[in-house]
Protein backbone atom coordinates (compact mmCIF):
# COMPACT_ATOMS: atom_id res chain seq x y z
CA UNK A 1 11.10 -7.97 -26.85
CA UNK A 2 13.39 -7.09 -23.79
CA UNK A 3 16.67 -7.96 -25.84
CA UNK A 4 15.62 -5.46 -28.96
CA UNK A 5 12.57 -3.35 -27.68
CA UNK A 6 10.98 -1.11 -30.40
CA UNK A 7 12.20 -3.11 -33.34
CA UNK A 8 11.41 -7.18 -32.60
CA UNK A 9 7.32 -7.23 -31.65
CA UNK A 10 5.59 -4.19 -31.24
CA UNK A 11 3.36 -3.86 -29.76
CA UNK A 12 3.69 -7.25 -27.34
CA UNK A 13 -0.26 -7.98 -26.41
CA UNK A 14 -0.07 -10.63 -23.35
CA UNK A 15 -3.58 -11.81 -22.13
CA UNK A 16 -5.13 -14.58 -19.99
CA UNK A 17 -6.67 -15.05 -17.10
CA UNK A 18 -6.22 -13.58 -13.45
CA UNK A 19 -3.30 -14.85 -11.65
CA UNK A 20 -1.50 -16.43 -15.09
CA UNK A 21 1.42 -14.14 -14.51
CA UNK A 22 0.71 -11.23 -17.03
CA UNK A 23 1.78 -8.66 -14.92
CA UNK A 24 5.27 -10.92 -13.56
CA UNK A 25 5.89 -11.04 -17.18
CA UNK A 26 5.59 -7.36 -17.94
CA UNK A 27 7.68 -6.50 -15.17
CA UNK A 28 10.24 -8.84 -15.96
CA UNK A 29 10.67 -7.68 -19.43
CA UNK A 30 10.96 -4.13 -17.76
CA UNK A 31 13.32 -4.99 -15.31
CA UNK A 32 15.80 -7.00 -17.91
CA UNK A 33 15.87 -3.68 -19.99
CA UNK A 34 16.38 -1.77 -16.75
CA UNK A 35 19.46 -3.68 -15.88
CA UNK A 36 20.78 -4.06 -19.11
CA UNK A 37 21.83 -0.30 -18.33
CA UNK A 38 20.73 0.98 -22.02
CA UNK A 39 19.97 4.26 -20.39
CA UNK A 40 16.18 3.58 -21.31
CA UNK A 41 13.03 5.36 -20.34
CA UNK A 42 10.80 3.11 -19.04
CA UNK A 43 7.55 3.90 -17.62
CA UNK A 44 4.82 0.88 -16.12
CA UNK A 45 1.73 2.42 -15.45
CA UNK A 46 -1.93 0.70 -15.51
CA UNK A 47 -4.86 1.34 -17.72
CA UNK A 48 -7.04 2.94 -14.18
CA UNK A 49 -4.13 4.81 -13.49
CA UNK A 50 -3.38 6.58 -17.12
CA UNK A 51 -7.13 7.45 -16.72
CA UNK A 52 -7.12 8.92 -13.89
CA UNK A 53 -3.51 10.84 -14.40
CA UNK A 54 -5.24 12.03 -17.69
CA UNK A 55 -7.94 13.66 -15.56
CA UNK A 56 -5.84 15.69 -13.28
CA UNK A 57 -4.00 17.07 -16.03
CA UNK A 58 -7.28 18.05 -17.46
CA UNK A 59 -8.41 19.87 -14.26
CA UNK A 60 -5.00 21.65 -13.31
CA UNK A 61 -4.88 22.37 -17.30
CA UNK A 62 -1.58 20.99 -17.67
CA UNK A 63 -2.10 18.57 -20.43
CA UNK A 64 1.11 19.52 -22.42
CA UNK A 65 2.81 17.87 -19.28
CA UNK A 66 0.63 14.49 -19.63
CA UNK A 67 1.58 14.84 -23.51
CA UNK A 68 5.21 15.07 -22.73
CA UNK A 69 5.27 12.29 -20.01
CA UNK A 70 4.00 9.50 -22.00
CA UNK A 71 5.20 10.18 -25.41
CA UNK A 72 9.00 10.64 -24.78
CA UNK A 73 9.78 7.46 -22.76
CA UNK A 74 11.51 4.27 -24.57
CA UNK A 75 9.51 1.64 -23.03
CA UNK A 76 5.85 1.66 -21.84
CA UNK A 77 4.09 -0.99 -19.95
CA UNK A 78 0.38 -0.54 -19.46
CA UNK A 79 -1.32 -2.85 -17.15
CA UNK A 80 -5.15 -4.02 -17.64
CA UNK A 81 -5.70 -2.24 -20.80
CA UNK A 82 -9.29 -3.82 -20.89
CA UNK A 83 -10.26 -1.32 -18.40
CA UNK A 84 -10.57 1.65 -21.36
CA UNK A 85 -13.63 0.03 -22.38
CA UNK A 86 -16.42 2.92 -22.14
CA UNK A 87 -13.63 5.68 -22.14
CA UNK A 88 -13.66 7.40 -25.12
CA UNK A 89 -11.68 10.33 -23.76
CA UNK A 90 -8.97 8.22 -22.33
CA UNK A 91 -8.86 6.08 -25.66
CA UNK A 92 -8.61 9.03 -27.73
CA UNK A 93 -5.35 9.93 -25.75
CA UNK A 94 -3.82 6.72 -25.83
CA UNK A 95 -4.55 5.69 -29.01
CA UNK A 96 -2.63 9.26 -30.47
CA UNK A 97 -0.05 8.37 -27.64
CA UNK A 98 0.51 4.96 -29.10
CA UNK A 99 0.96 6.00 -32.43
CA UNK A 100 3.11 8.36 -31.54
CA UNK A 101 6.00 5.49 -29.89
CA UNK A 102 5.15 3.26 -32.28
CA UNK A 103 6.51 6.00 -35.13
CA UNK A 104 9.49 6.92 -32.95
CA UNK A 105 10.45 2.53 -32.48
CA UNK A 106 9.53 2.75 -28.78
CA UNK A 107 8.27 -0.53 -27.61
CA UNK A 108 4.36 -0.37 -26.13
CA UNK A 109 3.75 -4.07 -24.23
CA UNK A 110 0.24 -4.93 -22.86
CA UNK A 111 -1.82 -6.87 -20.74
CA UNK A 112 -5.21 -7.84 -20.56
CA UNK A 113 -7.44 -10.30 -20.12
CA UNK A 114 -9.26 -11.12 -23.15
CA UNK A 115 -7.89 -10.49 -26.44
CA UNK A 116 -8.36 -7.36 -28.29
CA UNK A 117 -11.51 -8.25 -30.09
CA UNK A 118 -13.33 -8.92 -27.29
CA UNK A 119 -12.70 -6.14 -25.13
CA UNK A 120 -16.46 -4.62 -25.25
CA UNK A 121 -16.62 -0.71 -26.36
CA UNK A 122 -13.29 -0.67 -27.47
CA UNK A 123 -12.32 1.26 -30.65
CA UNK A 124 -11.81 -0.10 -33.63
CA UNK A 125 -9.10 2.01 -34.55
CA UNK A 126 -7.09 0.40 -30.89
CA UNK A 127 -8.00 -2.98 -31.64
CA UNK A 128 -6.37 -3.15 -34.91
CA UNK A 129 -3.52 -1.59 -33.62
CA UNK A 130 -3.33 -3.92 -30.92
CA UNK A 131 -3.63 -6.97 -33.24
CA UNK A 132 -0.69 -5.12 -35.40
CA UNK A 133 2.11 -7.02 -33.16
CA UNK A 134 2.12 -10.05 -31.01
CA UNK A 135 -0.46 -11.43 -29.39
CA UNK A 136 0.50 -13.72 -26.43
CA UNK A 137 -1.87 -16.22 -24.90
CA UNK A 138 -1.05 -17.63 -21.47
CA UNK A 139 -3.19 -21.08 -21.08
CA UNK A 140 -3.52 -22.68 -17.44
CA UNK A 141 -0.74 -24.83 -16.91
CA UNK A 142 -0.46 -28.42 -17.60
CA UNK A 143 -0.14 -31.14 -14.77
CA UNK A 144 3.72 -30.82 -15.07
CA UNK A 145 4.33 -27.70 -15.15
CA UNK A 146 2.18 -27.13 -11.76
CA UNK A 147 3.82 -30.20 -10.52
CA UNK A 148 7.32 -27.93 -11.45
CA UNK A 149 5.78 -24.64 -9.79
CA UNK A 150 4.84 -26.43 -7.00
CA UNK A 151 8.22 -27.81 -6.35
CA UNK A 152 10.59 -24.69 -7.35
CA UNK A 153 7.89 -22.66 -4.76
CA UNK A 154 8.20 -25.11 -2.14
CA UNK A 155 12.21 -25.14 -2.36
CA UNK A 156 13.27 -21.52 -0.48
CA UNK A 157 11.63 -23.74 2.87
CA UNK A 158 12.95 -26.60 2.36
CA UNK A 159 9.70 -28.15 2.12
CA UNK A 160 9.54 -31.52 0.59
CA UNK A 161 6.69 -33.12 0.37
CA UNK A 162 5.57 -36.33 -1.01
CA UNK A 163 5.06 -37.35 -4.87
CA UNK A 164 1.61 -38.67 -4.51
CA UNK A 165 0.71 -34.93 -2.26
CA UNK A 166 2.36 -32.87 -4.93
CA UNK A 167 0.47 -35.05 -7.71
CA UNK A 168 -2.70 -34.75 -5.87
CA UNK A 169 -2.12 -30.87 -5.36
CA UNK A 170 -1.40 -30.27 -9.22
CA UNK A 171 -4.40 -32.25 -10.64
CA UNK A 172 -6.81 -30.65 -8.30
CA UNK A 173 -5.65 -27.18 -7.98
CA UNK A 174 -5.94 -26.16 -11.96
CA UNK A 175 -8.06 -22.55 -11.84
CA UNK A 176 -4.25 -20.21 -12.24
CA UNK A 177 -1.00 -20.22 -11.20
CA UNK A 178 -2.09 -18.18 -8.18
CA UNK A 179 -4.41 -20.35 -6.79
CA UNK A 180 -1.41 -23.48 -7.16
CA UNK A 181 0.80 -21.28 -5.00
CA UNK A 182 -2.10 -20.10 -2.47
CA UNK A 183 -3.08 -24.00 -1.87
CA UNK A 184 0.94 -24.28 -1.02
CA UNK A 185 0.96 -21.54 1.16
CA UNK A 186 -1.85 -23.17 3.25
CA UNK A 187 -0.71 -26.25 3.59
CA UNK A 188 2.91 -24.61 4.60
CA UNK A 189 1.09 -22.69 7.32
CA UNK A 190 -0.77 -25.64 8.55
CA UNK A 191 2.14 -27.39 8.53
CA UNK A 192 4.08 -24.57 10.45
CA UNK A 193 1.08 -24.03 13.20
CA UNK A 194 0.34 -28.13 13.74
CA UNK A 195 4.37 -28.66 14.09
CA UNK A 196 3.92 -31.60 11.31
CA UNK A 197 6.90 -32.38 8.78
CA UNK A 198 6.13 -32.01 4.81
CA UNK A 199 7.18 -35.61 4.90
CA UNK A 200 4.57 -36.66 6.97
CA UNK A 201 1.74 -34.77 5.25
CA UNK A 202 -0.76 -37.33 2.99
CA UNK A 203 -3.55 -36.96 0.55
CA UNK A 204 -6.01 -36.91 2.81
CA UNK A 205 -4.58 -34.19 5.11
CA UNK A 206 -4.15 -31.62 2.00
CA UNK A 207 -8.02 -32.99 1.07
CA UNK A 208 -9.10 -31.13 4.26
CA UNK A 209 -6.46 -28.29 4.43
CA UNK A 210 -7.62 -27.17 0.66
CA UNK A 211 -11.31 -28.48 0.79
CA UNK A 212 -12.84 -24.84 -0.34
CA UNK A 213 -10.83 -24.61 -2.54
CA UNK A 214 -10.80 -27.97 -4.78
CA UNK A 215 -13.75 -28.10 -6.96
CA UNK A 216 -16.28 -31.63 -7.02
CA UNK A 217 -14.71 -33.55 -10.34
CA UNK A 218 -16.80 -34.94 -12.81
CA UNK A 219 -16.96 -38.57 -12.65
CA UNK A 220 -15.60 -40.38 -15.81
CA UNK A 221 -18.26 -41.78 -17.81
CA UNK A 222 -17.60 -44.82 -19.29
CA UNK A 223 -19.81 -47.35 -21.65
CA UNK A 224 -20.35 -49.72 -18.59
CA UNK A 225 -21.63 -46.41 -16.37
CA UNK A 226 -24.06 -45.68 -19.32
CA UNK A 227 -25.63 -49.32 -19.63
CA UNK A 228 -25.67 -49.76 -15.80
């Protein structure tokens, strides 16, 4: 999408879950276009914020402005789009703003998070268009890759901790990628405040330091549980 905007996927639909890095992505798709020095438009706005831009025009009765603003740039990034559920004014707008990029090859790219079908009071007429490009679906992690987050965050400190802690870190800290990088930030600041090394920092340290925040595991069931 950044490489040939308008033309490859359009429009790009990226949803998931809070702190999955929807919004990183966005940005970074903006800012590679930006410094590819195409002399683009681009414009990153969110879903609350088009709303409530859309109102002020209506009050100072300077819509042709709002019109103009959204409808001539090259490369639009709207944030949270599920939030024009239940506003049929604001969907109205977008949905004749949309169409009119889409005819003219701008690129439109999206976040959310739920995919278009299930965002409640939401027109018809937007979901299809929605569904017209790609949809992207960002899953939690798996174990490596927050084992890999956790050790390319931990790297601008120098702070190197143990296999088994980083293991232990990544198989209990699985909710987003936000939460992986708020249970390193804790432990870095514990670490920091108690003067202890990363080296010298085991399991059941980081069992304490994240307590709140790691969730009771179900125990595995096995055949022998179930006949004991």
């Amino acid at each position: 999408v950044a490489e040939s905007p308008g033309y490859t996927y359009n429009p790009l639909f990226i949803y998931g879950e809070s702190g999955m890095g929807k919004t990183h992505l966005m940005q970074a798709i903006g800012n590679y276009v930006a410094n590819e020095g195409r002399n683009c438009s681009i414009f990153y706005i969110t879903s609350e914020a088009f709303t409530n831009e859309m109102i002020d025009h209506i009050r100072a009765n300077k819509m042709p402005e709002f019109l103009a603003k959204f409808r001539k740039v090259d490369l639009l990034l709207v944030d949270d789009i599920h939030f024009l559920a239940r506003k049929e004014g604001t969907q109205e707008e977008f949905f004749h703003t949309f169409n009119a990029l889409l005819d003219n090859k701008k690129q439109i790219v999206l976040t959310s998070d739920r995919p278009p079908k299930d965002i409640a009071d939401l027109e018809n007429r937007l979901v299809t268009r929605f569904e017209s490009g790609l949809l992207c679906d960002l899953k939690n992690p798996d174990f490596e890759t927050r084992v890999a987050i956790l050790r390319k965050k931990a790297e601008p400190d120098n702070f190197k901790m143990r296999d088994e802690v980083v293991n232990f870190i990544a198989d209990s800290i699985t909710s987003s990628v936000r939460a992986l990088e708020g249970s390193l930030v804790r432990i870095m600041a514990y670490s920091s405040y108690n003067k202890i090394d990363a080296e010298d920092i085991d399991v059941t340290l980081v069992a304490e330091i994240l307590s709140d925040m790691i969730s009771e595991k179900t125990r595995n069931i096995t055949l022998d549980n179930i006949t004991r």
